[in-house]
N, C-alpha and C. Protein backbone atom coordinates (compact mmCIF):
# COMPACT_ATOMS: atom_id res chain seq x y z
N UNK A 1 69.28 -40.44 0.50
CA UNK A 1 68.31 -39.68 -0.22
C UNK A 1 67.86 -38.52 0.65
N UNK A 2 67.80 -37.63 0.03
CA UNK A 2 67.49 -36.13 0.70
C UNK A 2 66.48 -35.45 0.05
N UNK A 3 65.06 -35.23 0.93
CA UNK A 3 64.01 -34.59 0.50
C UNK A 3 64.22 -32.92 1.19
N UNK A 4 63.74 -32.47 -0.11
CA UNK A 4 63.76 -30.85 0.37
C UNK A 4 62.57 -30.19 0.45
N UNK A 5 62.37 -29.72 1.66
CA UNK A 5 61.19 -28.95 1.72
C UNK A 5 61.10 -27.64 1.37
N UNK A 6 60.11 -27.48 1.22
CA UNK A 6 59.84 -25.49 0.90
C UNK A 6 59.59 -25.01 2.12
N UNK A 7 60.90 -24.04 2.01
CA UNK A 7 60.68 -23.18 3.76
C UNK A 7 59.41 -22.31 3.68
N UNK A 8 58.69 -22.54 4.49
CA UNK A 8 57.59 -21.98 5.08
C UNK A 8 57.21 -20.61 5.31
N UNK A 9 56.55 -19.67 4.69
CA UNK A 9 56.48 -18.68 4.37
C UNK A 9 55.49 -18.35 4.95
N UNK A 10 55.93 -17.16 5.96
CA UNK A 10 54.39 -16.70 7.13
C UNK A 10 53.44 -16.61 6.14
N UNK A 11 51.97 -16.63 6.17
CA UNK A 11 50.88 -16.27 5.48
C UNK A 11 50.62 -14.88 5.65
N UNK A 12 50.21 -14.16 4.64
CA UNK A 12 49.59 -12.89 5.34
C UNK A 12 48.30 -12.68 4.44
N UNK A 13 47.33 -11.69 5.59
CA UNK A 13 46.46 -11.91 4.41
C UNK A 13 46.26 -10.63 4.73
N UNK A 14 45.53 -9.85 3.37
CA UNK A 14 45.48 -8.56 2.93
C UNK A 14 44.09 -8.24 2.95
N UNK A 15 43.64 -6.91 4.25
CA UNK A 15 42.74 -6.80 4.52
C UNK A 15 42.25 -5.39 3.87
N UNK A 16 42.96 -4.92 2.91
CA UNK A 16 42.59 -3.75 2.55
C UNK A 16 41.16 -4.10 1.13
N UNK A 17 41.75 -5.13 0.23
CA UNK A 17 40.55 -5.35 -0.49
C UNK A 17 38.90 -5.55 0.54
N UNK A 18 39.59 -6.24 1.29
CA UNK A 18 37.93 -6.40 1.55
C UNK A 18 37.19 -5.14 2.31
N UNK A 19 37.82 -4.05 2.57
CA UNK A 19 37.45 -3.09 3.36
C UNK A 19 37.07 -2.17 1.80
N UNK A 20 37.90 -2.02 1.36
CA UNK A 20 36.97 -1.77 -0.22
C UNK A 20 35.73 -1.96 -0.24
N UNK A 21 35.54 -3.21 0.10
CA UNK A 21 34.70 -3.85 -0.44
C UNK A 21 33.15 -3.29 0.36
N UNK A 22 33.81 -3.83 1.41
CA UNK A 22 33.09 -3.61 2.38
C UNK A 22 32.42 -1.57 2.90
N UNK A 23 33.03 -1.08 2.55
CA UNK A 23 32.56 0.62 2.08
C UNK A 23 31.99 0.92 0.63
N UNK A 24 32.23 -0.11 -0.03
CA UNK A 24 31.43 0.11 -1.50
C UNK A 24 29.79 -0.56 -0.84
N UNK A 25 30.08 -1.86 -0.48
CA UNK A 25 28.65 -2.14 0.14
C UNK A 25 27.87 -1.10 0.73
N UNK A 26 28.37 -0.35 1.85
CA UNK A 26 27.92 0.48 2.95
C UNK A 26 27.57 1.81 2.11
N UNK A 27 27.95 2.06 1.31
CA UNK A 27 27.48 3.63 -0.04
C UNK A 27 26.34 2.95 -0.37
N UNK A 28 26.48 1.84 -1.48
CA UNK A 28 25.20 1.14 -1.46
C UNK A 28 24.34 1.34 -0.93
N UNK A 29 23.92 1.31 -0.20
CA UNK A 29 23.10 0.80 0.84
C UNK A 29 22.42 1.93 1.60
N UNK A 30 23.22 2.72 1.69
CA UNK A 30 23.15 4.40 2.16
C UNK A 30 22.20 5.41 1.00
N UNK A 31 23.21 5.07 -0.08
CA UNK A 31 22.39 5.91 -1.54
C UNK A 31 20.90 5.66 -1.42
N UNK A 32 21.04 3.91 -1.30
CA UNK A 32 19.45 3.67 -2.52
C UNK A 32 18.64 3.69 -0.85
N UNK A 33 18.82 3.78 0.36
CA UNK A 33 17.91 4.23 1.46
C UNK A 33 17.21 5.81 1.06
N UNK A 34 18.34 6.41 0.91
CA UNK A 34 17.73 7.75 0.30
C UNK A 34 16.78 7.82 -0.57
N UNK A 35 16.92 7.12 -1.32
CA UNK A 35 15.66 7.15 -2.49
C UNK A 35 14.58 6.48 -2.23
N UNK A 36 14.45 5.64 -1.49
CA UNK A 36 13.42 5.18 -1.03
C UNK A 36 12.10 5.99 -0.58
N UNK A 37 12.87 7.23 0.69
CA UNK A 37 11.52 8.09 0.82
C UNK A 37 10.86 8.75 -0.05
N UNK A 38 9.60 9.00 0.10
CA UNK A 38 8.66 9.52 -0.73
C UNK A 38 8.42 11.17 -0.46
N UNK A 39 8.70 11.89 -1.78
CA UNK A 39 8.05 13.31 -1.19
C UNK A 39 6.80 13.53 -1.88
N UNK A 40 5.98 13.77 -1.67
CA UNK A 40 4.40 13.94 -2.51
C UNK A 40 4.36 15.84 -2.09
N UNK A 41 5.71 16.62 -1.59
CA UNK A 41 5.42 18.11 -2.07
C UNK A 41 6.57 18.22 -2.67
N UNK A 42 6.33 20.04 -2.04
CA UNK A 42 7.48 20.67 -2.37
C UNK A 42 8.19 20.67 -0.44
N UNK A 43 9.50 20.55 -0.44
CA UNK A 43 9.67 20.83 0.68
C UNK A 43 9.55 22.58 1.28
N UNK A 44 8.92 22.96 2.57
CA UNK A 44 8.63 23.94 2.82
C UNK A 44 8.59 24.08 4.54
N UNK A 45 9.05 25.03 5.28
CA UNK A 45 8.91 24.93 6.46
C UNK A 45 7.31 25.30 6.84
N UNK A 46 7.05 24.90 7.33
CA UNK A 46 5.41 24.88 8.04
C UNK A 46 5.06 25.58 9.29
N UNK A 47 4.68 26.19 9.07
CA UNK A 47 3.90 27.45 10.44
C UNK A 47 3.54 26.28 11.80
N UNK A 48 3.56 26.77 12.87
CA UNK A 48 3.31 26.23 13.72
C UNK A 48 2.26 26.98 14.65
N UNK A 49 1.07 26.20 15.34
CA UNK A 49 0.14 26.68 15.47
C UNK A 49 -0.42 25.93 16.83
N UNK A 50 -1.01 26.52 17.47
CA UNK A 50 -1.28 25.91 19.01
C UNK A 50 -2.92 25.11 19.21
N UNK A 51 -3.52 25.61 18.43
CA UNK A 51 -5.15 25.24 18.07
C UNK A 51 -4.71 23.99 16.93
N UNK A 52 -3.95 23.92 16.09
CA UNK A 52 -4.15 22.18 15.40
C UNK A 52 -4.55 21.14 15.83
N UNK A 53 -5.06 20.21 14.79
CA UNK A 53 -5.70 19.03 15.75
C UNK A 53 -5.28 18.20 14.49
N UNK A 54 -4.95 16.62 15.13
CA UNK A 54 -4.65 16.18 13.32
C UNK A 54 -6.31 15.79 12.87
N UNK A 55 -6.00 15.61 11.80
CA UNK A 55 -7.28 15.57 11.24
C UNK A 55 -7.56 13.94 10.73
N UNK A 56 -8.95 13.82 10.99
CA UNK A 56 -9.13 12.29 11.56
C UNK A 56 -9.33 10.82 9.51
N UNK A 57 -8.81 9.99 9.84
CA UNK A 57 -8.95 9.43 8.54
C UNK A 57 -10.30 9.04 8.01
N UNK A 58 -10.52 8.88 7.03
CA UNK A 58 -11.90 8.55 6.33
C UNK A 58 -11.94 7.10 6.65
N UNK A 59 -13.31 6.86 6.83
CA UNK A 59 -13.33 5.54 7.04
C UNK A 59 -13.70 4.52 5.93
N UNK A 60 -13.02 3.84 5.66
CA UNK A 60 -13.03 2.80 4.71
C UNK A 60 -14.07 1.17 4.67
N UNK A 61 -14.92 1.77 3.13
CA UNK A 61 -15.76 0.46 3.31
C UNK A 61 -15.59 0.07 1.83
N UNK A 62 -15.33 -1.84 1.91
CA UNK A 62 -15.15 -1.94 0.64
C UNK A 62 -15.82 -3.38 0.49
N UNK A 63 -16.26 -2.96 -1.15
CA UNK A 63 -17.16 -3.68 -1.55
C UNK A 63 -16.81 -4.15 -2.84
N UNK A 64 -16.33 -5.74 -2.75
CA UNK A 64 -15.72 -6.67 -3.55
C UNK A 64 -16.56 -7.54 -4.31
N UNK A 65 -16.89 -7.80 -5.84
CA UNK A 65 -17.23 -8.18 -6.85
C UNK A 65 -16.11 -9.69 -7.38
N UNK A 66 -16.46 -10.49 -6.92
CA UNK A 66 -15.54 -11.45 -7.00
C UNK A 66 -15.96 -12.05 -8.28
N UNK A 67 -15.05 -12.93 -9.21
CA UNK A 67 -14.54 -13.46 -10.47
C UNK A 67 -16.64 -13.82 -11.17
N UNK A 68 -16.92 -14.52 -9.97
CA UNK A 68 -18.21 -15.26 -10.15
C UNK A 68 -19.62 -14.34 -10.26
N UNK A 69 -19.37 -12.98 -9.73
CA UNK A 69 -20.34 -12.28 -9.43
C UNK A 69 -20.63 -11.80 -8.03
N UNK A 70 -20.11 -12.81 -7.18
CA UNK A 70 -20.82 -12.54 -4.85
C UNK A 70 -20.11 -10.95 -5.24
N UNK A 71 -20.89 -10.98 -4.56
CA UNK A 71 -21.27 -9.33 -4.02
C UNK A 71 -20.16 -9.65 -1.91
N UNK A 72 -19.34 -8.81 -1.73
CA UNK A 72 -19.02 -9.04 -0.34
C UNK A 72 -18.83 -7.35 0.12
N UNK A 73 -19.74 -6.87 1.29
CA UNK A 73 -19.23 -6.32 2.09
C UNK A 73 -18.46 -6.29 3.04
N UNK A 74 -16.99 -5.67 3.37
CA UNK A 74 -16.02 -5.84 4.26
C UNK A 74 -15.96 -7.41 4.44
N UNK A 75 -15.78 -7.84 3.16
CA UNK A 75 -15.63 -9.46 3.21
C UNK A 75 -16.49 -10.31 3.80
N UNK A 76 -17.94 -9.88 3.70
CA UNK A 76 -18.83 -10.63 4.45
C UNK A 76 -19.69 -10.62 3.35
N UNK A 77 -20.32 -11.75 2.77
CA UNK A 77 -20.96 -11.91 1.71
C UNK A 77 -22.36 -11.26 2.22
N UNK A 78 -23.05 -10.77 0.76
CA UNK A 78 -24.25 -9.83 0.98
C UNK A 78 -24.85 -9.87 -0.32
N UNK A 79 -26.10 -9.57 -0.71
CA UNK A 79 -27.42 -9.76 -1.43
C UNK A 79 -27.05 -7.75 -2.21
N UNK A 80 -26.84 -7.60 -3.34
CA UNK A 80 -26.98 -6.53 -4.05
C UNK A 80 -28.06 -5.67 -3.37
N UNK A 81 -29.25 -6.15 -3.30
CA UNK A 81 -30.28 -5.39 -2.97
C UNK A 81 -29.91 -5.12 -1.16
N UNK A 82 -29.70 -5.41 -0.65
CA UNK A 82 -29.01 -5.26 0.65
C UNK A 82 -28.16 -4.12 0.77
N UNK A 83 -27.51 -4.33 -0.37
CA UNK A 83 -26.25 -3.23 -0.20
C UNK A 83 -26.73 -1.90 0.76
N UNK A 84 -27.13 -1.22 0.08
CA UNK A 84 -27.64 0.21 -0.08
C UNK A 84 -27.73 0.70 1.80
N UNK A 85 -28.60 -0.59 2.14
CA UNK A 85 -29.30 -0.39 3.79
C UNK A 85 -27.74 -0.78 4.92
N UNK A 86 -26.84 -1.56 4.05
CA UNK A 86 -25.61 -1.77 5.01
C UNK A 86 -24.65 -0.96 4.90
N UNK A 87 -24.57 -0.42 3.90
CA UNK A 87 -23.61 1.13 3.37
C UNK A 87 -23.73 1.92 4.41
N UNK A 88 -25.51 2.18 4.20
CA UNK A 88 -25.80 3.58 5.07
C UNK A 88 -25.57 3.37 6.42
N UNK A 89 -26.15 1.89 7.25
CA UNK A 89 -25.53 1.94 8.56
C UNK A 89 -24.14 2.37 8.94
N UNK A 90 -23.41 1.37 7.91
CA UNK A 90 -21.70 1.52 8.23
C UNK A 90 -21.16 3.26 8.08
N UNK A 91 -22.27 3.82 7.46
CA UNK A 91 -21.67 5.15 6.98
C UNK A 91 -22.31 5.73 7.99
N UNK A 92 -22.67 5.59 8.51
CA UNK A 92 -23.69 6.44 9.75
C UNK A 92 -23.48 8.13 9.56
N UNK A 93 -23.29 8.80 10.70
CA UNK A 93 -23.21 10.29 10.93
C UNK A 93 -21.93 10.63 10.09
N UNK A 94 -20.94 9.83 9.76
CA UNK A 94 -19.62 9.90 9.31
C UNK A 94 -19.50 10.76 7.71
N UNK A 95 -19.74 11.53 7.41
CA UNK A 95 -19.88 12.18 6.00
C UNK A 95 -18.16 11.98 5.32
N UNK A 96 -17.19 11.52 5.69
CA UNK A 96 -16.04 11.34 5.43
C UNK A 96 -15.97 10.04 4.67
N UNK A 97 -17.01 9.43 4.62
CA UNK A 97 -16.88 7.94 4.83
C UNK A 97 -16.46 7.58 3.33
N UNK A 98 -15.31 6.66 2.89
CA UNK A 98 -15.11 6.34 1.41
C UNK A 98 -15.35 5.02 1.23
N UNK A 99 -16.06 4.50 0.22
CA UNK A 99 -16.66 3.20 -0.26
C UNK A 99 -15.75 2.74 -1.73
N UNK A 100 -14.88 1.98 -1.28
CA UNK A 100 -13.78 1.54 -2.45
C UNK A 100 -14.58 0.26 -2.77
N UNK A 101 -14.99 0.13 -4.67
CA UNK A 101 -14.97 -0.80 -4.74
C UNK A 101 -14.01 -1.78 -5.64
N UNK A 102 -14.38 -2.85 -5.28
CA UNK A 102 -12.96 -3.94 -5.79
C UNK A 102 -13.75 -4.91 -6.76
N UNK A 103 -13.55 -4.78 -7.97
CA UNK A 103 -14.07 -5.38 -8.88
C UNK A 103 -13.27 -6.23 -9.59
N UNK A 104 -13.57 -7.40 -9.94
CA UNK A 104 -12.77 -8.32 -11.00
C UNK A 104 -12.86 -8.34 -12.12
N UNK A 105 -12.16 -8.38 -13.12
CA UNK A 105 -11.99 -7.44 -14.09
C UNK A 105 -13.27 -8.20 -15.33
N UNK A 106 -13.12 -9.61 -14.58
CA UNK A 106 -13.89 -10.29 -16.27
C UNK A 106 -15.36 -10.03 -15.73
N UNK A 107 -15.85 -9.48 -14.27
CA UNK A 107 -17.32 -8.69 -13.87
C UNK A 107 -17.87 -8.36 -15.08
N UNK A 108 -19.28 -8.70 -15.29
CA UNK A 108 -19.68 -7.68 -16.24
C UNK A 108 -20.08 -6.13 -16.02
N UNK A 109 -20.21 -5.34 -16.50
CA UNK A 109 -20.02 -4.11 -16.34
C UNK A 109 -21.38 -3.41 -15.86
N UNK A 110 -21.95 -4.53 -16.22
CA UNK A 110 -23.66 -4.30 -15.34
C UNK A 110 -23.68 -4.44 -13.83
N UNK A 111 -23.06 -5.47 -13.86
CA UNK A 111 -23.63 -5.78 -12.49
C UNK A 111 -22.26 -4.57 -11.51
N UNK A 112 -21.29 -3.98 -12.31
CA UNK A 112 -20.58 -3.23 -11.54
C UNK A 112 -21.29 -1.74 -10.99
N UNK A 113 -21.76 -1.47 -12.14
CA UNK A 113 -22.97 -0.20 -12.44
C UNK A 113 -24.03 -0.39 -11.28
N UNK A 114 -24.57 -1.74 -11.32
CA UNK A 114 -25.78 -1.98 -10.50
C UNK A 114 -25.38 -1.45 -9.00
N UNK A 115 -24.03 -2.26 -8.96
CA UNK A 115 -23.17 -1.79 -7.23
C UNK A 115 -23.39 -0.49 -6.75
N UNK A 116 -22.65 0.37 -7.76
CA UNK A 116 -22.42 1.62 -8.12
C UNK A 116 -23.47 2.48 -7.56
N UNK A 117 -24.26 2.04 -7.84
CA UNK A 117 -26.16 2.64 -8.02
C UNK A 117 -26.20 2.52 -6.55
N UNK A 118 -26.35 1.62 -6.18
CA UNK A 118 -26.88 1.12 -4.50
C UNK A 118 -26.21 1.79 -3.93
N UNK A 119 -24.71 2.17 -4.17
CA UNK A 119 -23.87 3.02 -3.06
C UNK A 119 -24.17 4.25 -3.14
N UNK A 120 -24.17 4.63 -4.27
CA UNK A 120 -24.55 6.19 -4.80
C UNK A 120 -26.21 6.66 -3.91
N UNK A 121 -26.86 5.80 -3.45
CA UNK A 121 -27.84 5.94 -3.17
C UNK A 121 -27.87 6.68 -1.48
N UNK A 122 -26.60 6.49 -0.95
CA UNK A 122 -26.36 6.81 0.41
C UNK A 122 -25.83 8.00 0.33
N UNK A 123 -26.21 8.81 1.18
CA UNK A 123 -25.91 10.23 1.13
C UNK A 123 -24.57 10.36 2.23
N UNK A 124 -23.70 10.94 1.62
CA UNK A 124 -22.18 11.49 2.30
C UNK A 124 -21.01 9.90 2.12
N UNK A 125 -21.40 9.17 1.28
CA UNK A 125 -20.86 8.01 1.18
C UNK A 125 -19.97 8.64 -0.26
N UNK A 126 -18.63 8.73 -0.38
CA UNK A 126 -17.76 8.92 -1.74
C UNK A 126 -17.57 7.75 -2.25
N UNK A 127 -17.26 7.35 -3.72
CA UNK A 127 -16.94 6.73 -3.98
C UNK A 127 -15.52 6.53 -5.41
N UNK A 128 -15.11 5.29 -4.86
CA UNK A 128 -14.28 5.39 -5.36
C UNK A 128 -13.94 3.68 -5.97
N UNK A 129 -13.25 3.47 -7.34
CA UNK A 129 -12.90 2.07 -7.85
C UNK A 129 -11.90 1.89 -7.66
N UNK A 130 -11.49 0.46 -7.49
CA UNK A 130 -9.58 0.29 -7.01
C UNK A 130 -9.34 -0.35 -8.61
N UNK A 131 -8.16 0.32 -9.11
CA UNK A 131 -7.44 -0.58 -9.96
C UNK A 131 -6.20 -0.79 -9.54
N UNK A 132 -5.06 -1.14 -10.37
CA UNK A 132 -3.75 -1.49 -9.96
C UNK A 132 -3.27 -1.52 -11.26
N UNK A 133 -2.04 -0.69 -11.20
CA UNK A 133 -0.90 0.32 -11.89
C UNK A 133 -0.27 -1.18 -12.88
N UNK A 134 -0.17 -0.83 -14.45
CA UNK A 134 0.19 -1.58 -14.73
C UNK A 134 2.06 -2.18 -14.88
């Protein structure tokens, strides 16, 4: 009895698909990086100037209205009627100073107003409400 084998056939393996592959990935990846940055102008070359200074950020104070009603400055719980006297410290000499507040939406609209009032009461304090983009 005589068994026959199958002669053995080098393997080869074909590296051109995956290099395809592998440069379709790498475009990928390249394209959508590009789009990622943000331009908020027009692009323009910019004068250059020896007196510039950068110009310093506003300082941020925020005042959160949580589901229940607490009142929190910079996350430190606080008394409504309080507000007004901790604003103005935190806002000191700083006329830049921006007061974001963070309200929850089912708040009633009084007691957002009431906030409103107390901050408004500090002089050079801006203000401003945070929502989020639907």
């Amino acid at each position: 009895m005589r068994l026959h084998y199958e002669s053995r056939k080098a393997v080869e393996v074909n590296i051109v698909p995956l290099i395809d592959v592998m440069f379709a990935l790498l475009t990928f990846f390249v394209m959508s990086t590009l789009f990622l940055t943000r331009s908020e102008g027009l692009p323009v070359n910019l004068p250059s100037s020896g007196t510039a200074s950068r110009q310093k950020e506003p300082e941020k104070i925020t005042v959160t209205i949580n589901s229940l009603g607490q009142v929190s400055l910079n996350r430190q719980p606080i008394n409504v009627d309080a507000l007004e006297s901790q604003v103005r410290s935190l806002v000191g000499a700083n006329p830049e100073s921006l007061v974001i507040i963070n309200a929850d939406k089912k708040v009633e609209h009084g007691q957002v107003v009431a906030v409103m009032d107390q901050v408004r009461r500090v002089k050079g304090a801006k203000l401003a409400i945070a929502t989020q983009k639907p």
